[in-house]
N, C-alpha and C. Protein backbone atom coordinates (compact mmCIF):
# COMPACT_ATOMS: atom_id res chain seq x y z
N UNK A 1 -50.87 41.26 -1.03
CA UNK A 1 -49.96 40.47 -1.84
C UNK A 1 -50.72 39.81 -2.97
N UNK A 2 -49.84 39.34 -4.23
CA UNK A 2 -50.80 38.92 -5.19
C UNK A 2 -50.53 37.58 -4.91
N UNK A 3 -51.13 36.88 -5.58
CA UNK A 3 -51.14 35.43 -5.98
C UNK A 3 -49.60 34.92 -6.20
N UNK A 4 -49.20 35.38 -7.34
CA UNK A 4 -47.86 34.86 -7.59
C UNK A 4 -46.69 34.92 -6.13
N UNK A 5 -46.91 35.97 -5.65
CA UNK A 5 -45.50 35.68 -5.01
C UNK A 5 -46.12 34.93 -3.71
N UNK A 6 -47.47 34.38 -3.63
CA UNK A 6 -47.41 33.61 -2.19
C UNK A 6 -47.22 32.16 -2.66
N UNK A 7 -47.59 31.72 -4.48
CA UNK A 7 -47.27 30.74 -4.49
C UNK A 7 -45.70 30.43 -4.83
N UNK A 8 -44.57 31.45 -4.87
CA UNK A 8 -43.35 31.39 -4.72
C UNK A 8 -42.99 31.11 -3.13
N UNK A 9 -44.01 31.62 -2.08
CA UNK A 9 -43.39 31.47 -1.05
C UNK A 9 -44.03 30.27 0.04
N UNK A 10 -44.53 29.42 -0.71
CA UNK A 10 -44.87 28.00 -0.59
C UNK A 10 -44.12 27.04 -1.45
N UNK A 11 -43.59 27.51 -2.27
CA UNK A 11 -42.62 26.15 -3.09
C UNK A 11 -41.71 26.78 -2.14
N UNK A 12 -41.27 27.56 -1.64
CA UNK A 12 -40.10 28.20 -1.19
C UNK A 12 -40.00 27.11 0.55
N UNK A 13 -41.08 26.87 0.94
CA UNK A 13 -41.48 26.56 2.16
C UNK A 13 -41.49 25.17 1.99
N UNK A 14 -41.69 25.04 1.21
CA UNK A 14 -41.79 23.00 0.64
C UNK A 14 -40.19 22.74 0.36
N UNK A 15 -39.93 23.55 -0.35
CA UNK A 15 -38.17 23.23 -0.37
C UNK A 15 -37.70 22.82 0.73
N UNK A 16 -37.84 24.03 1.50
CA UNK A 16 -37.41 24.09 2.95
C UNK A 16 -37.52 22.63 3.60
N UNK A 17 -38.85 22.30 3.52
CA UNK A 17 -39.06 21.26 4.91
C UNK A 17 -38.65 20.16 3.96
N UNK A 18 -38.09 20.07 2.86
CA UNK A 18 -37.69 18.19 2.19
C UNK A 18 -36.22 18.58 1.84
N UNK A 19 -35.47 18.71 2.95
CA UNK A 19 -34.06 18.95 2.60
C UNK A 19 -33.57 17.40 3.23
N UNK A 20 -33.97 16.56 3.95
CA UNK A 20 -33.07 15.28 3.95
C UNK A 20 -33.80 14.28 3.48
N UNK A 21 -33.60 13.43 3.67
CA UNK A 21 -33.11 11.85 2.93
C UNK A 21 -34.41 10.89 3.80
N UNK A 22 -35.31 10.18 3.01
CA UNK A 22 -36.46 9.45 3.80
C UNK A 22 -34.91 7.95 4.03
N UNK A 23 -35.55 7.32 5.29
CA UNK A 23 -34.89 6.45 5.78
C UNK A 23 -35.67 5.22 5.05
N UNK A 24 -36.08 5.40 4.10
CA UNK A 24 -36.66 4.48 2.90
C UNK A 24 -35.78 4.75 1.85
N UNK A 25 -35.58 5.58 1.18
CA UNK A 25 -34.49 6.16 0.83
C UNK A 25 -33.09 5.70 0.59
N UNK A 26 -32.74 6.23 1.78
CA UNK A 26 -31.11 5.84 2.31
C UNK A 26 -31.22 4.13 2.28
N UNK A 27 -31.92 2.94 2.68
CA UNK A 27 -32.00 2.25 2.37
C UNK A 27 -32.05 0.94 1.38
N UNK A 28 -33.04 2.14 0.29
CA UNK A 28 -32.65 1.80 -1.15
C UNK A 28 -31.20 2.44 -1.60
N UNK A 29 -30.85 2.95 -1.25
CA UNK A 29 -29.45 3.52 -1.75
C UNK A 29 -28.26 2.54 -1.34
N UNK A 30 -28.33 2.24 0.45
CA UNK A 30 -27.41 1.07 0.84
C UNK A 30 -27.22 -0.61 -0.13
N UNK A 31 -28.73 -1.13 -0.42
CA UNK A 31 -29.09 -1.84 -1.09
C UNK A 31 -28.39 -2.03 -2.40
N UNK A 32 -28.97 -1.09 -3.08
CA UNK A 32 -28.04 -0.76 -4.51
C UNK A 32 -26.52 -0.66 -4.12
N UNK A 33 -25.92 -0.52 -4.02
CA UNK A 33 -24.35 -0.23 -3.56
C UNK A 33 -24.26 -1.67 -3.14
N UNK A 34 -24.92 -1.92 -2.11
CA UNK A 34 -24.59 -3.45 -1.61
C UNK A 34 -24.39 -4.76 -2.59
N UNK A 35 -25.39 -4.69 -3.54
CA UNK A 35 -25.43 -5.16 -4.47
C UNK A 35 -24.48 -5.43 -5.79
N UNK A 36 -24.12 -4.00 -5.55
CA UNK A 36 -23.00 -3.78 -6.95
C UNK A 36 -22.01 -3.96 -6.36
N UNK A 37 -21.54 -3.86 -5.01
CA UNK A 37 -20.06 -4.34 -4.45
C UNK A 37 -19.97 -5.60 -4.59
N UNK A 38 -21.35 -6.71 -4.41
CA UNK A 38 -21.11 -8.38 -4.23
C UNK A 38 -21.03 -8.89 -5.93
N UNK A 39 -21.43 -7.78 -6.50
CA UNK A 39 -21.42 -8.18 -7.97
C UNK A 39 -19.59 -8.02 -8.69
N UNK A 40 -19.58 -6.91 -7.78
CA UNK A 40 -17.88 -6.59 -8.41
C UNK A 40 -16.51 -7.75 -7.80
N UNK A 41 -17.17 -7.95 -6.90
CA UNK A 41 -16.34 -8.83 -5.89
C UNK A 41 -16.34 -10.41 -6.60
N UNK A 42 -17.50 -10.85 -7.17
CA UNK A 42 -17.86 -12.17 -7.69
C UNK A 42 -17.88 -12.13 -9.19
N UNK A 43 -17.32 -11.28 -9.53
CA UNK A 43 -16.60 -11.24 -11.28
C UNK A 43 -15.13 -11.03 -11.65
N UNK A 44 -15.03 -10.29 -10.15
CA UNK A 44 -13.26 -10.41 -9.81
C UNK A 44 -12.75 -11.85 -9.72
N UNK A 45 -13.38 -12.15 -8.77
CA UNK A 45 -12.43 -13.05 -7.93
C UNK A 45 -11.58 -12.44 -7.07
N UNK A 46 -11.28 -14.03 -6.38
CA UNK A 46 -10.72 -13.71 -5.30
C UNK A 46 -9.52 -13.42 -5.14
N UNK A 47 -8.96 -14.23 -7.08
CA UNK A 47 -7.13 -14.31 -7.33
C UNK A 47 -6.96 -12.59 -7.53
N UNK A 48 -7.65 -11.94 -8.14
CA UNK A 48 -7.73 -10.63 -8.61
C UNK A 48 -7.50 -10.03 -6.92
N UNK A 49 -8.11 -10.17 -6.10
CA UNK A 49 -8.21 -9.10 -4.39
C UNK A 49 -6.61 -10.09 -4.09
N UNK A 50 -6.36 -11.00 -4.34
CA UNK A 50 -4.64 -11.16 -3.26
C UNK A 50 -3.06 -10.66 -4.22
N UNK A 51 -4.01 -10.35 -5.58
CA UNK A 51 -2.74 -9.99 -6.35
C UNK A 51 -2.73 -8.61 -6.02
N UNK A 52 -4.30 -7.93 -5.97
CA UNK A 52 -3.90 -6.53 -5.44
C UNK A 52 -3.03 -6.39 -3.82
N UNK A 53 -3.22 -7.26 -3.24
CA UNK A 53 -2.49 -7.26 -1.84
C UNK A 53 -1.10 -7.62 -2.05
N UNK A 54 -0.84 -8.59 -2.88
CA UNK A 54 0.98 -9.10 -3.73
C UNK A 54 1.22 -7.89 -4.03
N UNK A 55 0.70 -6.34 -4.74
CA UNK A 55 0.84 -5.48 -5.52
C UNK A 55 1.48 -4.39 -4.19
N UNK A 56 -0.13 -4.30 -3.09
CA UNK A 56 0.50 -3.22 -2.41
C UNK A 56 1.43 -3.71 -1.55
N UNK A 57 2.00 -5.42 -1.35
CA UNK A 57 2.92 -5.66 -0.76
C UNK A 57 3.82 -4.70 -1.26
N UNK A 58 4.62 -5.24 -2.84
CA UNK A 58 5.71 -4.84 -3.71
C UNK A 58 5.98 -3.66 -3.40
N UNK A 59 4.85 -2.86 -3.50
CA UNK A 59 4.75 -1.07 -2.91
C UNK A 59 5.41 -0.60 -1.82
N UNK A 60 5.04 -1.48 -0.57
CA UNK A 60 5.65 -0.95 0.93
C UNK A 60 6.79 -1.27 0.81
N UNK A 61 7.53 -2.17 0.05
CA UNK A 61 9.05 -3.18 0.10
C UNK A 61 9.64 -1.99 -0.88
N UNK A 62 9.09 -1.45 -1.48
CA UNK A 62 9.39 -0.31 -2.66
C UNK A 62 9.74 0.93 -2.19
N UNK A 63 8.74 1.11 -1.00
CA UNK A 63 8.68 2.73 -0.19
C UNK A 63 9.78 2.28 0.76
N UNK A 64 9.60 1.46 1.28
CA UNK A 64 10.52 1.32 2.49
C UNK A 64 11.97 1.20 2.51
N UNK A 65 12.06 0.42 1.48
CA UNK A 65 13.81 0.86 0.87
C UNK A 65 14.50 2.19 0.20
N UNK A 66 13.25 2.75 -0.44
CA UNK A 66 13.31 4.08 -0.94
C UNK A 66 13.91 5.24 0.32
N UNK A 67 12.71 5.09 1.32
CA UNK A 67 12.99 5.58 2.86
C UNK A 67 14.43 5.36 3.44
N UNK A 68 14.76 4.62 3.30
CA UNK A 68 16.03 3.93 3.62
C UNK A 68 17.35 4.65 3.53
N UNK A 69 16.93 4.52 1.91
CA UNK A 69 17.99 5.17 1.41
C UNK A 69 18.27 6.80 1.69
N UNK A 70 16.72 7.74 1.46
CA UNK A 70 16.97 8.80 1.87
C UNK A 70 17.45 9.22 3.59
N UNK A 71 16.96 8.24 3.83
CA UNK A 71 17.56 8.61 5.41
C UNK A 71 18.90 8.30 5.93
N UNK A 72 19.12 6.90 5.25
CA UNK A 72 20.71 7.65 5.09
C UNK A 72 21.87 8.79 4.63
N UNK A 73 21.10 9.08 3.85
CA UNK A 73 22.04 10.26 2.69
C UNK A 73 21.66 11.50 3.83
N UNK A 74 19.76 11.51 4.80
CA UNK A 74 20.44 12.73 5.32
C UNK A 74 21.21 12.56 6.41
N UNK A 75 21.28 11.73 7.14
CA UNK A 75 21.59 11.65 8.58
C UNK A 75 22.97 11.07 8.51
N UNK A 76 23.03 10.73 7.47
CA UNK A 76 25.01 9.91 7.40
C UNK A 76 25.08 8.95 7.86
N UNK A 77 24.30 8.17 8.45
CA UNK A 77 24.39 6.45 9.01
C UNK A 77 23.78 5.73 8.23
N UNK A 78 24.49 4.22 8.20
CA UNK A 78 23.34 3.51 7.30
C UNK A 78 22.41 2.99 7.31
N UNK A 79 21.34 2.67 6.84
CA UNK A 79 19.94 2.24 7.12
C UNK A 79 19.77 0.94 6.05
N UNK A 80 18.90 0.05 7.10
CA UNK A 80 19.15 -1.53 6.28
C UNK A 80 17.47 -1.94 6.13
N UNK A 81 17.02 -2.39 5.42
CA UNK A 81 15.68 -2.92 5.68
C UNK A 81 16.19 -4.33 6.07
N UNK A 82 15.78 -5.36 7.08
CA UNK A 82 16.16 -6.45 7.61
C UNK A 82 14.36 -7.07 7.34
N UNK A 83 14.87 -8.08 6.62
CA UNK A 83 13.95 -9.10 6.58
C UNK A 83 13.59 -10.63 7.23
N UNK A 84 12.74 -10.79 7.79
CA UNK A 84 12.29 -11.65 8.92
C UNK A 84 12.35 -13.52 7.63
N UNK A 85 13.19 -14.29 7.64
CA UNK A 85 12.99 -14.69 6.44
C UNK A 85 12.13 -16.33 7.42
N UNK A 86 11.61 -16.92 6.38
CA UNK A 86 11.01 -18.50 7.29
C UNK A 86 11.12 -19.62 5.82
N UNK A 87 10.10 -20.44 6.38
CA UNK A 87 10.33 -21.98 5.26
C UNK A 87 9.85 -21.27 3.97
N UNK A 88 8.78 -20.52 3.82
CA UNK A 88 8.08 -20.13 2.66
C UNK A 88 8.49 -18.83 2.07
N UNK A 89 9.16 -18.29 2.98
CA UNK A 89 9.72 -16.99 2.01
C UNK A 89 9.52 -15.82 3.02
N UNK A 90 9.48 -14.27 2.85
CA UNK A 90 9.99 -13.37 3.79
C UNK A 90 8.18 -13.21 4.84
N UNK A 91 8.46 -13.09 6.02
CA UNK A 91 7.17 -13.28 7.07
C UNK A 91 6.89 -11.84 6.81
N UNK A 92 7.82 -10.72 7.71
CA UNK A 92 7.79 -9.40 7.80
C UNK A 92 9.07 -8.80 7.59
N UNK A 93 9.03 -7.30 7.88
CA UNK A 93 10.36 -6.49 7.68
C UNK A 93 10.07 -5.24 8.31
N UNK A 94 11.01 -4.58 8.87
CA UNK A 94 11.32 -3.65 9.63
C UNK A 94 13.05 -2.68 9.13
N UNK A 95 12.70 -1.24 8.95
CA UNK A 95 13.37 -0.49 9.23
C UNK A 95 14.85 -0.42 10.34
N UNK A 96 15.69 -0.16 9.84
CA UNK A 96 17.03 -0.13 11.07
C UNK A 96 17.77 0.62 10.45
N UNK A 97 18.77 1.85 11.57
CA UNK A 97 19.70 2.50 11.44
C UNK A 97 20.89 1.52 11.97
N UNK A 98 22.03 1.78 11.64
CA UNK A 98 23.10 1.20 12.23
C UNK A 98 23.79 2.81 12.79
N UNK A 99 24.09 2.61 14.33
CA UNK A 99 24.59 3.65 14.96
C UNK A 99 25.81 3.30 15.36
N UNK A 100 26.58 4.22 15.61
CA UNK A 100 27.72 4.00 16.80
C UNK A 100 27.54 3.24 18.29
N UNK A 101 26.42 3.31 19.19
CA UNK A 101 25.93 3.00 19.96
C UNK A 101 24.96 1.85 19.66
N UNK A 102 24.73 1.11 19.02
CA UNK A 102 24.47 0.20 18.20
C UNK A 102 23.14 0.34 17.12
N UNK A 103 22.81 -0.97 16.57
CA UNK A 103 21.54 -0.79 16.06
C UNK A 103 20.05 -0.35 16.29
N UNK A 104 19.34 0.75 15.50
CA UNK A 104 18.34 1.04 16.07
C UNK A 104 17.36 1.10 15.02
N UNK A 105 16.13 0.04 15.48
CA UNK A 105 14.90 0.11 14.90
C UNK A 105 14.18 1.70 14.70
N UNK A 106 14.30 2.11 13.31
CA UNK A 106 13.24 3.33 13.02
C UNK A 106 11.88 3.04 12.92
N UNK A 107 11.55 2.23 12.43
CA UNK A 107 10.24 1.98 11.91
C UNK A 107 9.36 1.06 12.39
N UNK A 108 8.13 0.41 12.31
CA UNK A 108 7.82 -0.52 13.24
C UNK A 108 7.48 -1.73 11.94
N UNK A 109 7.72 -2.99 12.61
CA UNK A 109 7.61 -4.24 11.74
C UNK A 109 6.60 -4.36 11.02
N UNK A 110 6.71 -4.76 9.88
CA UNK A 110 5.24 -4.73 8.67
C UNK A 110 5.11 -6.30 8.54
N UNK A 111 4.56 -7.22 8.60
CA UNK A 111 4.07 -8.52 8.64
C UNK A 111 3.74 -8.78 6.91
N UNK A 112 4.14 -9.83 6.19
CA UNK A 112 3.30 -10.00 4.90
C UNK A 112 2.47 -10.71 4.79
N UNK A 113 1.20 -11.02 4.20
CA UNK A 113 0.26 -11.57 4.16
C UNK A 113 0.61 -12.76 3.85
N UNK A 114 -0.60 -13.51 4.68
CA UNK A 114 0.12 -15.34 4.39
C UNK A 114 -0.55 -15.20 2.87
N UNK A 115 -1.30 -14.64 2.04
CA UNK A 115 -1.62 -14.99 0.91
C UNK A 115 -0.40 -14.46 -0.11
N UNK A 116 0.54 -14.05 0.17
CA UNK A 116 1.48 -13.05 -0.71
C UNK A 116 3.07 -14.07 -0.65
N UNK A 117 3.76 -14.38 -0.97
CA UNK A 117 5.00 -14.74 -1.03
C UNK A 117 6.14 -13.80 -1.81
N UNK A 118 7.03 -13.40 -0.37
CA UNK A 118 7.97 -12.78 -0.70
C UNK A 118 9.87 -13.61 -0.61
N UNK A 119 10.29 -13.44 -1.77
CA UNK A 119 11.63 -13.91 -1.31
C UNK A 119 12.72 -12.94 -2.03
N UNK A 120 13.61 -13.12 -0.92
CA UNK A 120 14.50 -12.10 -1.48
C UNK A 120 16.14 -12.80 -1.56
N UNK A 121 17.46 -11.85 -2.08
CA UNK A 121 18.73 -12.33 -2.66
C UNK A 121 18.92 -12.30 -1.03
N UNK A 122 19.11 -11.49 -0.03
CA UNK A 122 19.53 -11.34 1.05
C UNK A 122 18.58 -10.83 2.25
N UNK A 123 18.92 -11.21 3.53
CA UNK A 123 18.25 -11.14 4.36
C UNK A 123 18.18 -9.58 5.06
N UNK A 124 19.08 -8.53 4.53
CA UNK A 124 19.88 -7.34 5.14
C UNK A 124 20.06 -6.39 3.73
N UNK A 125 19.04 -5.47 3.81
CA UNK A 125 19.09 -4.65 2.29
C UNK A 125 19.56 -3.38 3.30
N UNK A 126 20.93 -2.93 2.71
CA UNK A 126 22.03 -1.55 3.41
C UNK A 126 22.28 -0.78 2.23
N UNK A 127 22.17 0.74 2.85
CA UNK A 127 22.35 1.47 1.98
C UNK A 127 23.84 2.52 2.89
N UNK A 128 25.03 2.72 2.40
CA UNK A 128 25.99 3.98 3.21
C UNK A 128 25.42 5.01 2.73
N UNK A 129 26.34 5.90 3.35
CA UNK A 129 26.36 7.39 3.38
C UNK A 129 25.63 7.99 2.59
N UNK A 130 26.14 7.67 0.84
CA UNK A 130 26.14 8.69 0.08
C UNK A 130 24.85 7.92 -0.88
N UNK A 131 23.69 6.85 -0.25
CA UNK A 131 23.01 6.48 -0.76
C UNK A 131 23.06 5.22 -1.77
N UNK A 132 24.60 4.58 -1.82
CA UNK A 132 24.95 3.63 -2.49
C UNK A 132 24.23 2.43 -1.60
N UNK A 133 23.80 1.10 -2.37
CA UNK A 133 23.33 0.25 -1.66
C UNK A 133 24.91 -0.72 -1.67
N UNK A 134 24.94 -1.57 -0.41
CA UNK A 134 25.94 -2.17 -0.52
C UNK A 134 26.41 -3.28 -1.27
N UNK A 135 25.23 -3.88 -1.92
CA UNK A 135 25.31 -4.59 -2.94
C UNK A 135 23.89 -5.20 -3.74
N UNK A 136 24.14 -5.38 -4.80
CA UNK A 136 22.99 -5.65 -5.91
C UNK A 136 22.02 -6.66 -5.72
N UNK A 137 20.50 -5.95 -5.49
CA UNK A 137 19.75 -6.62 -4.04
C UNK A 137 18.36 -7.30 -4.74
N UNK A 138 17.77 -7.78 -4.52
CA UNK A 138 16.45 -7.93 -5.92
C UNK A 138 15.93 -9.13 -4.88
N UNK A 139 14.54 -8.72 -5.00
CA UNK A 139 12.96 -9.27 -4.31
C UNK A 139 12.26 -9.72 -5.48
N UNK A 140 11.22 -10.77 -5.13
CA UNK A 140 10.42 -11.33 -5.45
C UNK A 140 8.94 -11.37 -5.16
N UNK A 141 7.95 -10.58 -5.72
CA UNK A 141 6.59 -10.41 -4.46
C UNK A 141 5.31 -11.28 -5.61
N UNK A 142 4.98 -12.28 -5.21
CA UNK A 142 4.33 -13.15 -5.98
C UNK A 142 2.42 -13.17 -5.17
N UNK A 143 1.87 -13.08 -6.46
CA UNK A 143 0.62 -13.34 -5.87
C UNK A 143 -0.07 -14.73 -6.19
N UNK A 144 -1.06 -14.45 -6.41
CA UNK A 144 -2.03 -15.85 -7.39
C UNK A 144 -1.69 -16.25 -8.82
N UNK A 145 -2.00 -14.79 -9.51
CA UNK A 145 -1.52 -15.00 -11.46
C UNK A 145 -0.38 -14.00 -11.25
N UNK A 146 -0.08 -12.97 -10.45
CA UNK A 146 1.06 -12.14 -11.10
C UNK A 146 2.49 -12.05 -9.91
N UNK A 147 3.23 -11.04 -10.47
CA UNK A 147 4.04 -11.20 -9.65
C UNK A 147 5.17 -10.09 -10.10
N UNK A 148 5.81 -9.36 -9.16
CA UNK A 148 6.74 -8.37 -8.94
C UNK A 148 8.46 -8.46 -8.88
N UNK A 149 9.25 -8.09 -9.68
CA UNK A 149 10.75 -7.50 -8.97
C UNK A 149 10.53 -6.12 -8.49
N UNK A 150 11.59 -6.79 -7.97
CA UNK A 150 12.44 -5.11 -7.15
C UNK A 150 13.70 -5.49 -6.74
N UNK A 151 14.13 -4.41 -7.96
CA UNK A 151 15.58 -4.42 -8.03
C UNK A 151 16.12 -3.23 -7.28
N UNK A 152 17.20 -3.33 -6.53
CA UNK A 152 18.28 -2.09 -6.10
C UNK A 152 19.24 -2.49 -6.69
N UNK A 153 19.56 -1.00 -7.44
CA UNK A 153 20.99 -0.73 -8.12
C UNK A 153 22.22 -0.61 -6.87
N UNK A 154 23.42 -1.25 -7.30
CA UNK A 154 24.70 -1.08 -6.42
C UNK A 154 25.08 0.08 -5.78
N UNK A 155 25.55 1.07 -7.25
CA UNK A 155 26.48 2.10 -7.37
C UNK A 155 25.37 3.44 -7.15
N UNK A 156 23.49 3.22 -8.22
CA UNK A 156 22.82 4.22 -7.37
C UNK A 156 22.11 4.40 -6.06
N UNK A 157 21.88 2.90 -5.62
CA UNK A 157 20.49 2.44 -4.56
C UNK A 157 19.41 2.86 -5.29
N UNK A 158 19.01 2.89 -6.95
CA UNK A 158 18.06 3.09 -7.07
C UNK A 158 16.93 1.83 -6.62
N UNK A 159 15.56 2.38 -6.54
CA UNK A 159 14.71 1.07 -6.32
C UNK A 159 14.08 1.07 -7.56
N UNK A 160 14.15 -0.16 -8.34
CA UNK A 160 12.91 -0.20 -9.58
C UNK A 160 12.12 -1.13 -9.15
N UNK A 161 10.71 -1.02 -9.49
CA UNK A 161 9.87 -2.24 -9.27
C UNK A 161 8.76 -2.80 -11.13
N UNK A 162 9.43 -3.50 -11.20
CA UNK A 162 8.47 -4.43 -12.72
C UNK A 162 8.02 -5.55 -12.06
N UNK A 163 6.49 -5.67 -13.25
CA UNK A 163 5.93 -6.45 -13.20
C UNK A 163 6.40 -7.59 -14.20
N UNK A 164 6.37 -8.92 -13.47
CA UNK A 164 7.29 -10.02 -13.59
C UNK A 164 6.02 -11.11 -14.29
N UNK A 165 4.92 -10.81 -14.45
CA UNK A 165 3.77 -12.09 -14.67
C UNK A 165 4.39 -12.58 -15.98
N UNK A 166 4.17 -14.20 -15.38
CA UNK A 166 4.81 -15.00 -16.76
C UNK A 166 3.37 -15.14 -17.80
């Protein structure tokens, strides 16, 4: 063999044996990351992390009535989101069909964050048959600086959700 191809088959062999990560390494890597998360976190703030939680509140109150509605239109019964209401505004909310045989929980109870304040027009958001809501329904999902509607239309059950920051 000549020269050249044994020193191809020693870089070839060095490749080989440095295929993972020195645990010096991975360390400096945790570090850095660690660093830039406490940096991102402490330029945010903290009002910035509960408005994103006010936000993905608005979202589930958004999906879940959305849900609602389609599951009435397929199944032909009506479906209500029922809200848990207290002194400060809505606690949690849960999914319900209304049956012949009576009411039945679909979904399991969603709790809202004590940092989030929700209030709503009514305690009982219903949608019939054909996807109409039973009447003109509108939430409130408030964080630190911002804050959410969500409106349902009467005649479509549409759900809209705007941002409300004064």
């Amino acid at each position: 063999m000549n020269r050249k191809s044994e020193s191809f088959r020693d870089m070839a062999r060095r490749i080989q044996l440095r295929r993972a990560m020195s645990f010096l390494e991975l360390t400096a890597v945790l570090a850095i990351v660690g660093l830039l998360s406490v940096a991102a976190i402490s330029s945010f703030g903290h009002s910035t992390l509960s408005n994103g939680g006010a936000q993905g509140v608005a979202r589930k109150l958004a999906l879940a009535l959305i849900h609602a509605r389609r599951a009435t239109i397929s199944t032909g019964d009506n479906h209500y989101l029922q809200l848990a209401p207290a002194a400060t505004g809505v606690t949690s909310f849960a999914l319900y069909r209304r049956a012949i045989s009576g009411n039945v929980q679909v979904d399991t109870t969603r709790t809202i964050p004590s940092d989030v304040t929700v209030t709503a027009s009514a305690t009982t958001l219903e949608f019939d048959f054909d996807g109409a809501a039973l009447a003109g329904y509108s939430l409130t999902v408030a964080g630190d600086d911002r804050s959410w509607s969500i409106i349902v239309t009467t005649l479509t059950g549409a759900v809209t959700v705007v941002e409300t920051t004064p």
